[in-house]
Each structure stands twice: as C-alpha cells, then as structure tokens.
PDB file of N, CA and C in Angstrom:
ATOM      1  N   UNK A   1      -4.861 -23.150-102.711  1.00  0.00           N
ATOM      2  CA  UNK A   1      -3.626 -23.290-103.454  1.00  0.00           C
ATOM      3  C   UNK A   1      -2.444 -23.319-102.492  1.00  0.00           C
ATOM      4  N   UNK A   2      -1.681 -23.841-102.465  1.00  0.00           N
ATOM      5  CA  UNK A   2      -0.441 -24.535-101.983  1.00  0.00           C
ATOM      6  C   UNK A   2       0.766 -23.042-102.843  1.00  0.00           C
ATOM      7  N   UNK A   3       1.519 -23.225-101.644  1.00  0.00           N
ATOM      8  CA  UNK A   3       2.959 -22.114-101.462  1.00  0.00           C
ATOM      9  C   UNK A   3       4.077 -22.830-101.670  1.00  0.00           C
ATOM     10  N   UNK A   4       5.197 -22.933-102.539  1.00  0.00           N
ATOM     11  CA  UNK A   4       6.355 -23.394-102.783  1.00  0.00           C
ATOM     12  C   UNK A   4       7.249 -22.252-102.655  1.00  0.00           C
ATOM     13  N   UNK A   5       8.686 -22.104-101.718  1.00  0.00           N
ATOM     14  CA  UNK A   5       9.564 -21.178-102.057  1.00  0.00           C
ATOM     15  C   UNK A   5      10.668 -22.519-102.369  1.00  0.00           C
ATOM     16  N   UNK A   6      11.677 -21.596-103.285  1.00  0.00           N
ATOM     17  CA  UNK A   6      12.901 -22.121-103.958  1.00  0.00           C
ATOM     18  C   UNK A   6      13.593 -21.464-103.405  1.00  0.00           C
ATOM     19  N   UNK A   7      14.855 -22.326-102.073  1.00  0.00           N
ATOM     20  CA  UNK A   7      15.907 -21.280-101.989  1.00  0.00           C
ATOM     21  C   UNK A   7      17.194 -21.757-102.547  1.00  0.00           C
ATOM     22  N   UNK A   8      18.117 -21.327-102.260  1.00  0.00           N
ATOM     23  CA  UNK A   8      19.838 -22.309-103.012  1.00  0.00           C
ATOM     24  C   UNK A   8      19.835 -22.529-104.265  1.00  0.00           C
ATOM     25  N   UNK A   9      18.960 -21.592-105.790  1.00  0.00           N
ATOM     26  CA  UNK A   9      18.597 -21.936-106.620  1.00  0.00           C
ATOM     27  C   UNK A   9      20.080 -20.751-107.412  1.00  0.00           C
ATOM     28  N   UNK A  10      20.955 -22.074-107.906  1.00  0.00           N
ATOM     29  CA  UNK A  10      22.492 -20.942-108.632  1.00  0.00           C
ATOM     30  C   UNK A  10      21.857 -20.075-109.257  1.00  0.00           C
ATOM     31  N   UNK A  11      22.688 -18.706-109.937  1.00  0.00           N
ATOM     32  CA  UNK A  11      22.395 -17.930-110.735  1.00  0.00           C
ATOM     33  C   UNK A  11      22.286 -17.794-111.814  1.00  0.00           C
ATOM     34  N   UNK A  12      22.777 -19.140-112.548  1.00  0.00           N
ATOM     35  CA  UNK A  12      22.981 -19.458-113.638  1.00  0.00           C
ATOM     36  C   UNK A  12      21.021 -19.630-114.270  1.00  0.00           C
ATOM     37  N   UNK A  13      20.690 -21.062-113.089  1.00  0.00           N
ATOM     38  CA  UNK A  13      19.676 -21.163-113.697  1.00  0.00           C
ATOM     39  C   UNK A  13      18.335 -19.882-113.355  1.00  0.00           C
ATOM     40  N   UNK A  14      18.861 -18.983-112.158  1.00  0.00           N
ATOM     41  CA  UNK A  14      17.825 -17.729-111.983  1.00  0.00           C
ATOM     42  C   UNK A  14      17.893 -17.475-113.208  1.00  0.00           C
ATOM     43  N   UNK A  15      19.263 -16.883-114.148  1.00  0.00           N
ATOM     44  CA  UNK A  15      19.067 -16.394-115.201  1.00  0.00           C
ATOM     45  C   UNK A  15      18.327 -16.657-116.503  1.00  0.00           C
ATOM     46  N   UNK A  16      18.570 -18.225-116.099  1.00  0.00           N
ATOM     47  CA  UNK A  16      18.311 -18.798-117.880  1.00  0.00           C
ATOM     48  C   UNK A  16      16.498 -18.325-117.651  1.00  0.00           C
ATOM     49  N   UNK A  17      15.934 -18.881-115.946  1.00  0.00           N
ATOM     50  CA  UNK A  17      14.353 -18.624-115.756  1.00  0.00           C
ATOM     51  C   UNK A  17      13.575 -17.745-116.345  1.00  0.00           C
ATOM     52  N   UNK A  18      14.565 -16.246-115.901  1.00  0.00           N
ATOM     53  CA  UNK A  18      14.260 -15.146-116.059  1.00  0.00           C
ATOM     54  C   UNK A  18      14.230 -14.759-117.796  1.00  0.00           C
ATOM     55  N   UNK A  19      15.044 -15.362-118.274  1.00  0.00           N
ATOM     56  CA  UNK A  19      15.137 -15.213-119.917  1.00  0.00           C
ATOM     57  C   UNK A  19      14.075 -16.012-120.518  1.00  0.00           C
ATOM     58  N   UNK A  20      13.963 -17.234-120.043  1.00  0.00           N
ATOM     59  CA  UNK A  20      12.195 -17.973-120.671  1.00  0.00           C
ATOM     60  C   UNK A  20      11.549 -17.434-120.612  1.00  0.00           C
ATOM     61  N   UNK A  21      11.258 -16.924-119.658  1.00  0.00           N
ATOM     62  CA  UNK A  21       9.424 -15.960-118.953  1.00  0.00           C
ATOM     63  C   UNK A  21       9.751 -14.936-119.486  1.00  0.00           C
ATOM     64  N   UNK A  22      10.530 -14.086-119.524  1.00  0.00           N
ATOM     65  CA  UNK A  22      10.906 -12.983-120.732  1.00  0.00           C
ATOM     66  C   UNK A  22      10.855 -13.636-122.426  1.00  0.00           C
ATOM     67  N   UNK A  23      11.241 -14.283-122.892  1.00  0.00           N
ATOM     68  CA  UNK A  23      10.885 -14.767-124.114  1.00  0.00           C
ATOM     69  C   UNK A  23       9.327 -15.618-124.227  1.00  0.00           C
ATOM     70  N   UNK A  24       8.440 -15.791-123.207  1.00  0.00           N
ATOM     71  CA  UNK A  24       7.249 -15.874-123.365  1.00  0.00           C
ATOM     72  C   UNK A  24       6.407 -15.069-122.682  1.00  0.00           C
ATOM     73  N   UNK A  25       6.788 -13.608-122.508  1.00  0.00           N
ATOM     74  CA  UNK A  25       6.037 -12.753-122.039  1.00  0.00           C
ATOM     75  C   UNK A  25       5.038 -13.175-120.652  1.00  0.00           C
ATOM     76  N   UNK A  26       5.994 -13.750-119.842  1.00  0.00           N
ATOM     77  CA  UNK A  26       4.962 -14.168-118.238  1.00  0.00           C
ATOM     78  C   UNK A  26       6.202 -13.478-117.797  1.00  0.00           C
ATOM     79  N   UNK A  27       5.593 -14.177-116.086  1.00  0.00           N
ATOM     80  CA  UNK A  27       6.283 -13.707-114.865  1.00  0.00           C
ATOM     81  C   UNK A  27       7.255 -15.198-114.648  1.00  0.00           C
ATOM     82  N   UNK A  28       8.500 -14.911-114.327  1.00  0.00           N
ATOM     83  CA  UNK A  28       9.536 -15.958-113.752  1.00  0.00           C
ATOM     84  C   UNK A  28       8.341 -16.573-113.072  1.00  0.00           C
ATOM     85  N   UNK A  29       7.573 -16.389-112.061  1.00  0.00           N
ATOM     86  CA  UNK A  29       6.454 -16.894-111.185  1.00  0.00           C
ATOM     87  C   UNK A  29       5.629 -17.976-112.211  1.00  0.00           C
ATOM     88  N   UNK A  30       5.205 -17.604-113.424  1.00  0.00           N
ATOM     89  CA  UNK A  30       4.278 -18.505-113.747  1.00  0.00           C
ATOM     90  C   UNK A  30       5.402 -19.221-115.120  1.00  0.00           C
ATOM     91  N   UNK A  31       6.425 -19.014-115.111  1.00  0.00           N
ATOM     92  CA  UNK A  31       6.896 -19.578-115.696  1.00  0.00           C
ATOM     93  C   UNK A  31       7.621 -21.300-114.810  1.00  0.00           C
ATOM     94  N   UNK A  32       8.012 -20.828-113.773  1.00  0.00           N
ATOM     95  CA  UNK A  32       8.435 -21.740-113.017  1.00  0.00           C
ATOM     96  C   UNK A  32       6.821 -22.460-112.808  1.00  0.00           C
ATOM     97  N   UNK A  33       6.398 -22.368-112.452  1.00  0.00           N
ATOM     98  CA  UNK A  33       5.051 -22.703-111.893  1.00  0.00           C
ATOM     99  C   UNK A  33       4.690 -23.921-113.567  1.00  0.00           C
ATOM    100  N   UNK A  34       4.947 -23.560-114.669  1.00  0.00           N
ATOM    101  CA  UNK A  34       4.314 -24.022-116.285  1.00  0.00           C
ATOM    102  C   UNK A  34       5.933 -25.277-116.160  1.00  0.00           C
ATOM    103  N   UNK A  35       6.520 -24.626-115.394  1.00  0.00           N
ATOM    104  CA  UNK A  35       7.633 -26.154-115.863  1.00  0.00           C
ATOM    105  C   UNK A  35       7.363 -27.393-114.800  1.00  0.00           C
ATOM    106  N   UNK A  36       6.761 -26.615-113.568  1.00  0.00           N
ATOM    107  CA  UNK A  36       6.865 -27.525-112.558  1.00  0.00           C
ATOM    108  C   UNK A  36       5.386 -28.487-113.013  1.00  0.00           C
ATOM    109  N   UNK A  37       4.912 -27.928-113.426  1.00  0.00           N
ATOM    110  CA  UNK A  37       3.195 -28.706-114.489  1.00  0.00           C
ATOM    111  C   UNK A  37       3.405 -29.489-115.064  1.00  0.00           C
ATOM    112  N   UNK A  38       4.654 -29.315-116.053  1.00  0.00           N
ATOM    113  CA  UNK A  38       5.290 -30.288-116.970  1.00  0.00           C
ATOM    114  C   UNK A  38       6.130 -31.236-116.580  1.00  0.00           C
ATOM    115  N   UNK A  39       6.545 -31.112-115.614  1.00  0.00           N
ATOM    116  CA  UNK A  39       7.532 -31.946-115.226  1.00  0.00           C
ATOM    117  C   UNK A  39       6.426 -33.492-114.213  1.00  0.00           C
ATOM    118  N   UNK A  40       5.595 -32.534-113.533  1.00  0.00           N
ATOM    119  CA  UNK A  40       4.769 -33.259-112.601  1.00  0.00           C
ATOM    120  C   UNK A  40       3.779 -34.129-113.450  1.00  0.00           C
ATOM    121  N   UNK A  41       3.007 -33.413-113.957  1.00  0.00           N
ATOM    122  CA  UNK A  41       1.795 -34.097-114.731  1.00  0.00           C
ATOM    123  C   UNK A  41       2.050 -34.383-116.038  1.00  0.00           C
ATOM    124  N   UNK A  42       3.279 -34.995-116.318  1.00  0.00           N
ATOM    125  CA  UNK A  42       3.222 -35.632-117.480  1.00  0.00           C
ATOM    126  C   UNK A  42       3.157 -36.799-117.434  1.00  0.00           C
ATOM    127  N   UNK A  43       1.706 -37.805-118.838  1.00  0.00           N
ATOM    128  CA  UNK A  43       1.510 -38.683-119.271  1.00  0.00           C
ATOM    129  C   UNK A  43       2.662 -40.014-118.790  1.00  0.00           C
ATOM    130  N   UNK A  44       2.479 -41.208-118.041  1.00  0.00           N
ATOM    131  CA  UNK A  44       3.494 -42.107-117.823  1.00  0.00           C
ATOM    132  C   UNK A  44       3.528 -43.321-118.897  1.00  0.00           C
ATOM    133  N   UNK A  45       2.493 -43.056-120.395  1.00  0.00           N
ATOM    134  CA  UNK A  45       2.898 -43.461-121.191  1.00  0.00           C
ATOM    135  C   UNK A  45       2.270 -42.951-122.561  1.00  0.00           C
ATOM    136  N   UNK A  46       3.609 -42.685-123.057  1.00  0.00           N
ATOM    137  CA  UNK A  46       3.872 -41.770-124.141  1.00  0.00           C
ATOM    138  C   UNK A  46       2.020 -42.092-125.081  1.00  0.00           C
ATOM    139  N   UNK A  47       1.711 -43.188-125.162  1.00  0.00           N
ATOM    140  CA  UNK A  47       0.555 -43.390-126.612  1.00  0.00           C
ATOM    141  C   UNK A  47      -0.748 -42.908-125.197  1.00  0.00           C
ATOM    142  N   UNK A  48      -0.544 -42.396-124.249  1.00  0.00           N
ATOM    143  CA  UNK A  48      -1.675 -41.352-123.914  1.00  0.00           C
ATOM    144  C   UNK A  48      -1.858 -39.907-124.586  1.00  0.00           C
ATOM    145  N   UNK A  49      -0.805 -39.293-124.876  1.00  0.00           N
ATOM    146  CA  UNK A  49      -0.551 -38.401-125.409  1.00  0.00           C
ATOM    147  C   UNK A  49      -0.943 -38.087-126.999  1.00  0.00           C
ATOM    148  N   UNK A  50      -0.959 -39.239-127.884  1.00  0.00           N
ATOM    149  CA  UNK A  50      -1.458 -39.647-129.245  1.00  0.00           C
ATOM    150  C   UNK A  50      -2.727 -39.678-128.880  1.00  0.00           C
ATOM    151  N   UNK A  51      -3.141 -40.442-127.801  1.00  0.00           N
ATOM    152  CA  UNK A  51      -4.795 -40.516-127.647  1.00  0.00           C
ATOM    153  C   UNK A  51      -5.179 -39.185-127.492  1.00  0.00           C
ATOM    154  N   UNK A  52      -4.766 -38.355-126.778  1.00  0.00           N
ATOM    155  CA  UNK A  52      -4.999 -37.891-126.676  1.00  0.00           C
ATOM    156  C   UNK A  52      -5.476 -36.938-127.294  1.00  0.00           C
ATOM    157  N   UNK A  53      -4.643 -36.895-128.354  1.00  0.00           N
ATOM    158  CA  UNK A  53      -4.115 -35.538-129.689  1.00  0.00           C
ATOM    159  C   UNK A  53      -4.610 -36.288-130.769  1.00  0.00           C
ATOM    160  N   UNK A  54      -5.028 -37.184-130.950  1.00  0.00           N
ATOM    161  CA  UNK A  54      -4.514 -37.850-132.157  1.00  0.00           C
ATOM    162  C   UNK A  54      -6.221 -39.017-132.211  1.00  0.00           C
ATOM    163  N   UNK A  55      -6.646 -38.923-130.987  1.00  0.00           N
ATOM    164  CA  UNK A  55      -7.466 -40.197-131.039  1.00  0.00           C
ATOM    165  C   UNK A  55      -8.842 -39.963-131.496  1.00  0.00           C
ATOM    166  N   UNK A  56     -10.136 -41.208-131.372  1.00  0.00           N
ATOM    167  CA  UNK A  56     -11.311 -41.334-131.893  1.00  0.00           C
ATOM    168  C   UNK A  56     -11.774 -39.772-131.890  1.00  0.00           C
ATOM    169  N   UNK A  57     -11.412 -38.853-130.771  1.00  0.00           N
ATOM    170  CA  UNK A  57     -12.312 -37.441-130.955  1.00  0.00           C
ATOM    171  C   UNK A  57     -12.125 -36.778-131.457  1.00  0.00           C
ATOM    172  N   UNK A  58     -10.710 -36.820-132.469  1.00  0.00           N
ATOM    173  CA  UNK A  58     -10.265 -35.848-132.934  1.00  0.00           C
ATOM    174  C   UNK A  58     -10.318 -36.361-134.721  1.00  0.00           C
ATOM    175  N   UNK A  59     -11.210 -37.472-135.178  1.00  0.00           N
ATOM    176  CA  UNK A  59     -11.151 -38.071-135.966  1.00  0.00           C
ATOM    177  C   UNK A  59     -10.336 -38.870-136.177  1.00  0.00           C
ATOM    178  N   UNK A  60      -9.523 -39.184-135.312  1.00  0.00           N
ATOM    179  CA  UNK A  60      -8.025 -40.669-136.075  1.00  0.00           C
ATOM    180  C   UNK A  60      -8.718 -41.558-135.204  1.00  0.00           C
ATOM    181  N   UNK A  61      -8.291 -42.892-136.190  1.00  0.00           N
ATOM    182  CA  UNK A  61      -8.441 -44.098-135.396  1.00  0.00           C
ATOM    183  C   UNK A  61      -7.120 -44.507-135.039  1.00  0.00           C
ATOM    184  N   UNK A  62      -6.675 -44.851-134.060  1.00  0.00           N
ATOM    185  CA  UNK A  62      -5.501 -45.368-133.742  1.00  0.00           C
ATOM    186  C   UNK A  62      -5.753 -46.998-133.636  1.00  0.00           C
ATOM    187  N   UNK A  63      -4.998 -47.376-133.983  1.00  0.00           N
ATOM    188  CA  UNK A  63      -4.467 -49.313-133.328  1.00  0.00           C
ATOM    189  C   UNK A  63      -3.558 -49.696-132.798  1.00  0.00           C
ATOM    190  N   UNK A  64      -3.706 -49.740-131.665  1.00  0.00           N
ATOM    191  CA  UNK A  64      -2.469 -49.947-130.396  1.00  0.00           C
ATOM    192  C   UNK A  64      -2.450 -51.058-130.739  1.00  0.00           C
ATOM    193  N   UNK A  65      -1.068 -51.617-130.658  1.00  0.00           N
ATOM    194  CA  UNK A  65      -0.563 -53.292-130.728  1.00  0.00           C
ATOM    195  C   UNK A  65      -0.491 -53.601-129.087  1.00  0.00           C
ATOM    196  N   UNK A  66      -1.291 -54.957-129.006  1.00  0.00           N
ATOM    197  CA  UNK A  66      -1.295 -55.699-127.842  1.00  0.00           C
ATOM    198  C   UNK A  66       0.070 -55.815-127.473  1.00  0.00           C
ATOM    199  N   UNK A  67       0.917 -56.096-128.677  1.00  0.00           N
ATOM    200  CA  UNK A  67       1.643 -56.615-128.357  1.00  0.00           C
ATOM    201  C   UNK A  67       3.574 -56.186-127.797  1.00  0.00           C
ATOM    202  N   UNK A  68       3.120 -54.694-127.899  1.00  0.00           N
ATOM    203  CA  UNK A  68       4.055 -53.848-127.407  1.00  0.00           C
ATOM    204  C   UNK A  68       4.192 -53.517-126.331  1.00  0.00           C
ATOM    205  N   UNK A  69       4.652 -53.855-124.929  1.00  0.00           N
ATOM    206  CA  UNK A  69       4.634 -53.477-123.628  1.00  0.00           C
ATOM    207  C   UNK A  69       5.005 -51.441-123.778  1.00  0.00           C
ATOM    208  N   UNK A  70       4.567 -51.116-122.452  1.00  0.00           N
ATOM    209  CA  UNK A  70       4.744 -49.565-122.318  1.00  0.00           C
ATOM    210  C   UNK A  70       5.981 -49.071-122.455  1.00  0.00           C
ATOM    211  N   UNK A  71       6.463 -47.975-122.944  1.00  0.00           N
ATOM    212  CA  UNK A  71       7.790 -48.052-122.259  1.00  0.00           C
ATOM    213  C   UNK A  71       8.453 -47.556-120.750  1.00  0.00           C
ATOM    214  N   UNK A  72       8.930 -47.746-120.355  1.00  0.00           N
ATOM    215  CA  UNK A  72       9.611 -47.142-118.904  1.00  0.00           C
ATOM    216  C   UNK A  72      10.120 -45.502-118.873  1.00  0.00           C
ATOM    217  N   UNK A  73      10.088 -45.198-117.923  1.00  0.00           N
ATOM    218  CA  UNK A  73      10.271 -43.874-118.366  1.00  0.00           C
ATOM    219  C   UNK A  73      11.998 -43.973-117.906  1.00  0.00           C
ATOM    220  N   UNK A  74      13.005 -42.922-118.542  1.00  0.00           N
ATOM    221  CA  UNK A  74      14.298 -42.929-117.798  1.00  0.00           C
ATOM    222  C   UNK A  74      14.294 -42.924-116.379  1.00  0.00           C
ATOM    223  N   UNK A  75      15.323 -43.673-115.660  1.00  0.00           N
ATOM    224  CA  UNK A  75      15.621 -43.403-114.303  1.00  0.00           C
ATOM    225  C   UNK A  75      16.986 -42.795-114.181  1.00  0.00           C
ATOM    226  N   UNK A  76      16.927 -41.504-114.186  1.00  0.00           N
ATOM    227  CA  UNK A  76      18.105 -40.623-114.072  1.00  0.00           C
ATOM    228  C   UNK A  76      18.667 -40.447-112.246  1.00  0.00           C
ATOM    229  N   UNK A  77      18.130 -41.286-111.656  1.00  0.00           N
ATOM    230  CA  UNK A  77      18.568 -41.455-110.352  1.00  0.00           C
ATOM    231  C   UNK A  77      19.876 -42.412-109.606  1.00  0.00           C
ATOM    232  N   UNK A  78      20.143 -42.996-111.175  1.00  0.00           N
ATOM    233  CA  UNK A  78      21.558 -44.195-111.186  1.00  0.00           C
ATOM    234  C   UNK A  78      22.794 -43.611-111.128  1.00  0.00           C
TER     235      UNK A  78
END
C-alpha cells in the first residue's frame, strides 16, 4: 500500500473533513482515503453505473441506444 501526506490543506476544509468522518463515524484518515476512491475510480461513463446496478444480473434488461454517443465528462480545468 502506497503513503499519501496532504500538506497546505486550509482549515476550512480540515474542518468540514473532520465533520464528515465524524458524521459517518470513521477516521478523517479513511474518510479522506473514501473521497479520494470516489473521485479516482469513478465510472467514465455514466450507463456503466446502470449496468451496473441496474443490469441483466440484477434482473433489468436495459437497451442502450446505438445511437447516443457517451457523454464527456466536465473539464473544470478551463
């Protein structure tokens, strides 16, 4: 397993951290750790997520249209 430290991190958001992982009963540690999961390994298109939840194994049939390209995800880097 791989070591990440966070330094220069304002107090604002230490606080808000510390109040999540307190409102879901973890450690700031595995709370940061459950956002950085989410942020990293999320699905790069949304109807994986339906398959996922939603598809042949779970009893739904889904019908993806050919004819809908994926969508893009935001580029908040502009």
């Amino acid at each position: 397993m791989a070591n990440l430290s966070v330094r220069n991190l304002d107090s604002k958001a230490y606080k808000q951290l510390r109040i999540l992982a307190a409102k879901h009963g973890i450690s700031m540690e595995e709370e940061a750790r459950r956002i950085i999961y989410q942020a990293v390994l999320a699905p790069e298109r949304i109807s994986q997520i339906f398959t996922e939840n939603f598809g042949s194994k779970n009893g739904v049939d889904l019908i993806l249209s050919d004819r809908r390209k994926p969508h893009e995800p935001m580029d908040f880097n502009e």
